[in-house]
C-alpha atoms as a PDB file:
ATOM      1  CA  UNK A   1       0.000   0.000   0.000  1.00  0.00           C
ATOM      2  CA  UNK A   2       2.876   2.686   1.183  1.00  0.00           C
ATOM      3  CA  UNK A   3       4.817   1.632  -2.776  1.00  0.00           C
ATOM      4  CA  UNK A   4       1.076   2.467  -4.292  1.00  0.00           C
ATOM      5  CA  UNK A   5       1.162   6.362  -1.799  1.00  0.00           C
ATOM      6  CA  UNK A   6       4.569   6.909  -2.634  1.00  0.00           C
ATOM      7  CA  UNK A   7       4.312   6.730  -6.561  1.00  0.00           C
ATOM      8  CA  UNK A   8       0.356   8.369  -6.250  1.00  0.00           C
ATOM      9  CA  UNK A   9       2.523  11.573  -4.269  1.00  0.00           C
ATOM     10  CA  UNK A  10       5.632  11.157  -7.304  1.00  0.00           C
ATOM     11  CA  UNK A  11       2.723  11.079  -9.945  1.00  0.00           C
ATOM     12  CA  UNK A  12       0.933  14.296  -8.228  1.00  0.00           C
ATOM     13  CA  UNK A  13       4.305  16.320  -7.591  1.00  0.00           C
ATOM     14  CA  UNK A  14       5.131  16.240 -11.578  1.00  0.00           C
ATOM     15  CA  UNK A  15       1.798  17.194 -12.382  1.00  0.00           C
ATOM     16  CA  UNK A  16       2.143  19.878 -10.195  1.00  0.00           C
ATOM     17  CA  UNK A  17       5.647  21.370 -11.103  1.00  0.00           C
ATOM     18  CA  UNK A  18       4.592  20.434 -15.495  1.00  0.00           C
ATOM     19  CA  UNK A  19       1.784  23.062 -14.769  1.00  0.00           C
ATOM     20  CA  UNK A  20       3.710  25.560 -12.453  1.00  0.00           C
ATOM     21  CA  UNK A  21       6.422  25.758 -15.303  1.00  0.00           C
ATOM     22  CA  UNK A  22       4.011  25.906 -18.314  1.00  0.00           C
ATOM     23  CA  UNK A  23       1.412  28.169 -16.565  1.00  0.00           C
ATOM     24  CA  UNK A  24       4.230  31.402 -17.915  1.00  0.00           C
ATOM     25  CA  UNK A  25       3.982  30.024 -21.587  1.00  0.00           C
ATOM     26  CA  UNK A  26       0.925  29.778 -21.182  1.00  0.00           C
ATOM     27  CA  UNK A  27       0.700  33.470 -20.393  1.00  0.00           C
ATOM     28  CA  UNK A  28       3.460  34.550 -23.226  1.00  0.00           C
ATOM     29  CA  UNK A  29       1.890  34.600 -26.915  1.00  0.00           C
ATOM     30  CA  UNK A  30       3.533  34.284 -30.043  1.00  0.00           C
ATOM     31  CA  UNK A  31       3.442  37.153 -32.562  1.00  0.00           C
ATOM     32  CA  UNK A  32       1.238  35.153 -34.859  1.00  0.00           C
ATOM     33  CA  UNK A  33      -1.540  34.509 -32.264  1.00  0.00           C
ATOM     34  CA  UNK A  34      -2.224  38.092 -31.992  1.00  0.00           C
ATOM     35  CA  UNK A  35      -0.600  40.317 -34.815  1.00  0.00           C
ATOM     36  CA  UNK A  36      -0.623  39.950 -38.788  1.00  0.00           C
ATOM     37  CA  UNK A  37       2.456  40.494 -40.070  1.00  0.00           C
ATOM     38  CA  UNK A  38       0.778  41.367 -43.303  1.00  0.00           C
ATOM     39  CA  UNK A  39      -0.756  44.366 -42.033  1.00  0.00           C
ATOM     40  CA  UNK A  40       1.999  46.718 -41.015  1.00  0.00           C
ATOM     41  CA  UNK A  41       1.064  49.911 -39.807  1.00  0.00           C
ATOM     42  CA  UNK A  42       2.565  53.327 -38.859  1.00  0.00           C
ATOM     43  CA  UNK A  43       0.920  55.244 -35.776  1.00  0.00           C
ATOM     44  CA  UNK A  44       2.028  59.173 -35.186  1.00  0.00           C
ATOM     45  CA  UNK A  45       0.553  60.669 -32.012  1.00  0.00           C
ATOM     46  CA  UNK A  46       0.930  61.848 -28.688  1.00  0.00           C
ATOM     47  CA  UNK A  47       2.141  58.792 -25.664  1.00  0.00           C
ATOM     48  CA  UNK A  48      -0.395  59.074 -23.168  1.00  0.00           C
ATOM     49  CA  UNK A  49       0.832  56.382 -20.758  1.00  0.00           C
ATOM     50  CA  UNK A  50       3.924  53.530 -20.442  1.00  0.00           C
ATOM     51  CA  UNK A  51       3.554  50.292 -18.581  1.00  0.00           C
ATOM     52  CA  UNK A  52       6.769  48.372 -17.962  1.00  0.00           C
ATOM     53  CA  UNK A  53       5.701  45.354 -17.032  1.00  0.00           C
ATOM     54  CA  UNK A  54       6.401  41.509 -17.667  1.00  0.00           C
ATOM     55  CA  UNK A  55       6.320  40.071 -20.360  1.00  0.00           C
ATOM     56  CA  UNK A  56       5.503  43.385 -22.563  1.00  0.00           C
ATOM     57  CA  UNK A  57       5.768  46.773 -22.065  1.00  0.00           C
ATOM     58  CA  UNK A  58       3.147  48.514 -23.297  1.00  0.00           C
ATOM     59  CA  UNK A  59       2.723  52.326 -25.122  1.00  0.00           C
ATOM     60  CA  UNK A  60      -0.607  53.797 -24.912  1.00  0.00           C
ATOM     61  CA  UNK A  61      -1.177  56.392 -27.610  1.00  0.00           C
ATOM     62  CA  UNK A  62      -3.264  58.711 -28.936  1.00  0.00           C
ATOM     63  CA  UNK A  63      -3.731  58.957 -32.868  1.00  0.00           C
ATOM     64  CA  UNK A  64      -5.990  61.378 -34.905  1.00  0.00           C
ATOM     65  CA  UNK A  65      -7.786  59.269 -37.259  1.00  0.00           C
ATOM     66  CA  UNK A  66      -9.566  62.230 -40.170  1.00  0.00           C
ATOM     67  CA  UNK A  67      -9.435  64.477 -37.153  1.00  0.00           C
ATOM     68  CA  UNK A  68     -10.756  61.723 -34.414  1.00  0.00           C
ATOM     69  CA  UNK A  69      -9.027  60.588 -31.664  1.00  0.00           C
ATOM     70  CA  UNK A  70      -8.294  56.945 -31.321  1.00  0.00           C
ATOM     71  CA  UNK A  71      -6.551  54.908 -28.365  1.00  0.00           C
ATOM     72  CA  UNK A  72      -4.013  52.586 -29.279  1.00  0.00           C
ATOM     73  CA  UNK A  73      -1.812  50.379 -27.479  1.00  0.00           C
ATOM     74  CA  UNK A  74       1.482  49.410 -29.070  1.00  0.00           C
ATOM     75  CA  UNK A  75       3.219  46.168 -27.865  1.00  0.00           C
ATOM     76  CA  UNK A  76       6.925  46.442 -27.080  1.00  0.00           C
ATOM     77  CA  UNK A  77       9.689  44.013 -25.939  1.00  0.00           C
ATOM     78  CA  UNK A  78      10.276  43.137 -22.237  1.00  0.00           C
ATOM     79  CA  UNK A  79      11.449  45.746 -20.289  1.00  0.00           C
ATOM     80  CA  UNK A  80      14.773  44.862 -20.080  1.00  0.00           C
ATOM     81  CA  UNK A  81      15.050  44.897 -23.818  1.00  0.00           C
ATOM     82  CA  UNK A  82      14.325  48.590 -24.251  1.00  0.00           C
ATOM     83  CA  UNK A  83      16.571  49.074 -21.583  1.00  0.00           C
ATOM     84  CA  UNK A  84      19.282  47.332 -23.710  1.00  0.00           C
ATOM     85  CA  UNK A  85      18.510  49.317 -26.588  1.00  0.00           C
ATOM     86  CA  UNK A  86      18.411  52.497 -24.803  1.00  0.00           C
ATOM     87  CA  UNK A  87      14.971  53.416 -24.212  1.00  0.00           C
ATOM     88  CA  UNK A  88      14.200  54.152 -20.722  1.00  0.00           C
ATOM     89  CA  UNK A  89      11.785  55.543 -17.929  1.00  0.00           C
ATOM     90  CA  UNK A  90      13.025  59.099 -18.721  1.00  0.00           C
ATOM     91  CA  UNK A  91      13.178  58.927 -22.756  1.00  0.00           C
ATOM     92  CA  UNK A  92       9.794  57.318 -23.418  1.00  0.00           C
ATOM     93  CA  UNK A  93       6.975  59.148 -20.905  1.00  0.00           C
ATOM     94  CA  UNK A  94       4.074  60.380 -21.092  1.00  0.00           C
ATOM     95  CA  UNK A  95       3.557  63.711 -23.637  1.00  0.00           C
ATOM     96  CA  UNK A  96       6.282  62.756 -26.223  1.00  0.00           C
ATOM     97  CA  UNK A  97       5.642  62.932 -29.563  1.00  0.00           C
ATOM     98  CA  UNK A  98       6.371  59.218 -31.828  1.00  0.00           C
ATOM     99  CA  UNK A  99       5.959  57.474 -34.631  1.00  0.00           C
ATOM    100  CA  UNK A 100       5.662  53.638 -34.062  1.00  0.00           C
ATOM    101  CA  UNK A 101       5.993  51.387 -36.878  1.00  0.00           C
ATOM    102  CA  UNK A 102       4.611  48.034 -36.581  1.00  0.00           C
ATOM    103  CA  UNK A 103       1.759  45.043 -37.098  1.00  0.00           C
ATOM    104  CA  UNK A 104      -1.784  45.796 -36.707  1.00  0.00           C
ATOM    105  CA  UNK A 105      -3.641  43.192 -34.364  1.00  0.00           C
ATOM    106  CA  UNK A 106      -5.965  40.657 -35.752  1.00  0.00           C
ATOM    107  CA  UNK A 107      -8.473  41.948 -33.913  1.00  0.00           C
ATOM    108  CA  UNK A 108      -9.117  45.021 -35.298  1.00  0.00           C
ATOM    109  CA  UNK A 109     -12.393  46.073 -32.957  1.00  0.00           C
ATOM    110  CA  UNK A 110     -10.593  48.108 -31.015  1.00  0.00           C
ATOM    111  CA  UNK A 111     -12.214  47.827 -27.765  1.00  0.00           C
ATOM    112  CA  UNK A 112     -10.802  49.163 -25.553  1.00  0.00           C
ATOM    113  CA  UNK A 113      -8.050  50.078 -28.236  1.00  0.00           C
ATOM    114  CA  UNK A 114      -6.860  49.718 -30.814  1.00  0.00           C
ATOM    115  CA  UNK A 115      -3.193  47.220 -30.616  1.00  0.00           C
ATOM    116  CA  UNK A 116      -0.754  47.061 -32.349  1.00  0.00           C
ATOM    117  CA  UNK A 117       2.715  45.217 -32.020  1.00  0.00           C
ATOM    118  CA  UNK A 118       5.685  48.050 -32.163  1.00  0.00           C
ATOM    119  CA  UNK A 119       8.873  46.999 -34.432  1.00  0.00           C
ATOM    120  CA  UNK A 120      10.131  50.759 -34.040  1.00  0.00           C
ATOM    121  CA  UNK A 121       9.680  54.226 -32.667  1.00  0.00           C
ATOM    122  CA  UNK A 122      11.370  57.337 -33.870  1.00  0.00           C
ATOM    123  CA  UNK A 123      11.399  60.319 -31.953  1.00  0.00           C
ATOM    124  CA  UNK A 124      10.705  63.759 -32.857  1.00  0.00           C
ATOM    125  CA  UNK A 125      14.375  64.754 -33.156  1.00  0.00           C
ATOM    126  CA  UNK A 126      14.962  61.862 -35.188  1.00  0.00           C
ATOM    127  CA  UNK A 127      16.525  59.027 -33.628  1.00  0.00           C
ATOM    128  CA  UNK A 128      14.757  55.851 -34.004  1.00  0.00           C
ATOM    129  CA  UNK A 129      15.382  52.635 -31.732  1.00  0.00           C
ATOM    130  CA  UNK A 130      14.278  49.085 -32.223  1.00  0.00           C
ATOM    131  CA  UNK A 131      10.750  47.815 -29.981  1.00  0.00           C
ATOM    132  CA  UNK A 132      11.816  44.182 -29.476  1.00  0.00           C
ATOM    133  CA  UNK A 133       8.977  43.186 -31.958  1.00  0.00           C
ATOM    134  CA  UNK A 134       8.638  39.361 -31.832  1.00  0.00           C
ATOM    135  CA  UNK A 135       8.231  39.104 -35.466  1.00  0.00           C
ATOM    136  CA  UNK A 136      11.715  40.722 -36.487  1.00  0.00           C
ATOM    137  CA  UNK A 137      14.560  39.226 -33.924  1.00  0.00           C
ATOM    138  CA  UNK A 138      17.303  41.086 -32.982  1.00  0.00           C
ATOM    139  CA  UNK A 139      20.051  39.893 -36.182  1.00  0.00           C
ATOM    140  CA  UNK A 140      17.019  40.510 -38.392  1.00  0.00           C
ATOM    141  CA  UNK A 141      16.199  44.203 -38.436  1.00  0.00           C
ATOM    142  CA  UNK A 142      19.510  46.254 -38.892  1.00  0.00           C
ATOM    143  CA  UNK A 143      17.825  49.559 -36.896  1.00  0.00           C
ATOM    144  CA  UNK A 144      20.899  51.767 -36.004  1.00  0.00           C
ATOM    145  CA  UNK A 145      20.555  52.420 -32.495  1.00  0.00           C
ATOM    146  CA  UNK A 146      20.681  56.118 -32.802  1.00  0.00           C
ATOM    147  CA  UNK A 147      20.549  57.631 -36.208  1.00  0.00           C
ATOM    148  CA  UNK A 148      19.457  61.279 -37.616  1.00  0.00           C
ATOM    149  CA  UNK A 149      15.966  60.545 -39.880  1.00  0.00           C
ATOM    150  CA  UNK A 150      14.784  63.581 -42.014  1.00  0.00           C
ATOM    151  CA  UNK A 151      12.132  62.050 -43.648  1.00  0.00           C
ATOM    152  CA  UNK A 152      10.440  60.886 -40.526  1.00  0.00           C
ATOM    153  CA  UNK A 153      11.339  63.569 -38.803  1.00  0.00           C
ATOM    154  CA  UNK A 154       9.178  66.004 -40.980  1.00  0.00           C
ATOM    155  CA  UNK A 155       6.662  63.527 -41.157  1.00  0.00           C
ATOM    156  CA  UNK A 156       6.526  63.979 -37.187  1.00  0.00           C
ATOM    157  CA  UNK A 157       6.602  67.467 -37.485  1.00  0.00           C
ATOM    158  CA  UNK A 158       4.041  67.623 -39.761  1.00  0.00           C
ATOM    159  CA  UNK A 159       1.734  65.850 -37.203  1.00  0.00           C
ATOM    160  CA  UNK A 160       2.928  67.707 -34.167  1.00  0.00           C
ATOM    161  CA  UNK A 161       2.213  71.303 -35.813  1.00  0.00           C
END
């Protein structure tokens, strides 16, 4: 009877730790489950908020669609990757101007807002730094870390004006 306990309790305890380590998986998607890669998109508005949490950081934005405000969230890479690529607390806040380019969601209801999954953002002086986008890894998308953009800039400033 104890041999029958004993392998019962072994049985149990795997079960146990098999869903305690795949319960985070779980949580993490992949790019495809959410995004399209064949719909990229590029958002220019106003950040309203930054969460920098686990296992996405998240920019909330405003966009004027024809004149009409619209909410959007834009998926980034972990915290710690923006760190790594030099985006921080202090240079992504609250009342900065952007442009994001990225991947529309599937879902494209909007409700609350409107998401999207971020591959870039470029600043309003110019400088542009890599997201952590799931769908481009890190060998795959040649972004200088800090480089001078005209074109974008203008764009931006054509927005912010």
């Amino acid at each position: 009877m104890k041999v029958r306990t004993d392998k019962a309790a072994r049985v149990a305890a795997a079960l146990i730790a098999a869903v305690a380590i795949g319960a985070p998986a779980l949580a993490h998607h992949a790019f495809q489950a959410e995004f399209d890669g064949n719909q990229p998109i590029m958002l220019q508005g106003k950040v309203t908020k930054v969460e920098w949490i686990n296992p996405h950081t998240w920019v909330h934005m405003i966009v004027l669609t024809d004149g009409v405000p619209q909410e959007w969230m834009v998926e980034a890479g972990t915290p710690n990757t923006l760190l790594r690529e030099g985006l921080t607390r202090d240079s992504l806040k609250a009342g900065e101007q952007i442009i994001v380019r990225g991947y529309r969601a599937k879902d494209a209801r909007c409700r609350p807002a409107c998401k999207a999954n971020g591959r870039d953002v470029t600043f309003l002086d110019g400088h542009k730094v890599f997201m952590g986008s799931e769908r481009h890894g890190r060998a795959e998308r040649r972004l200088p870390i800090r480089t001078k953009n005209s074109e974008s800039t203008e764009q931006l400033n054509d927005v912010v004006k």
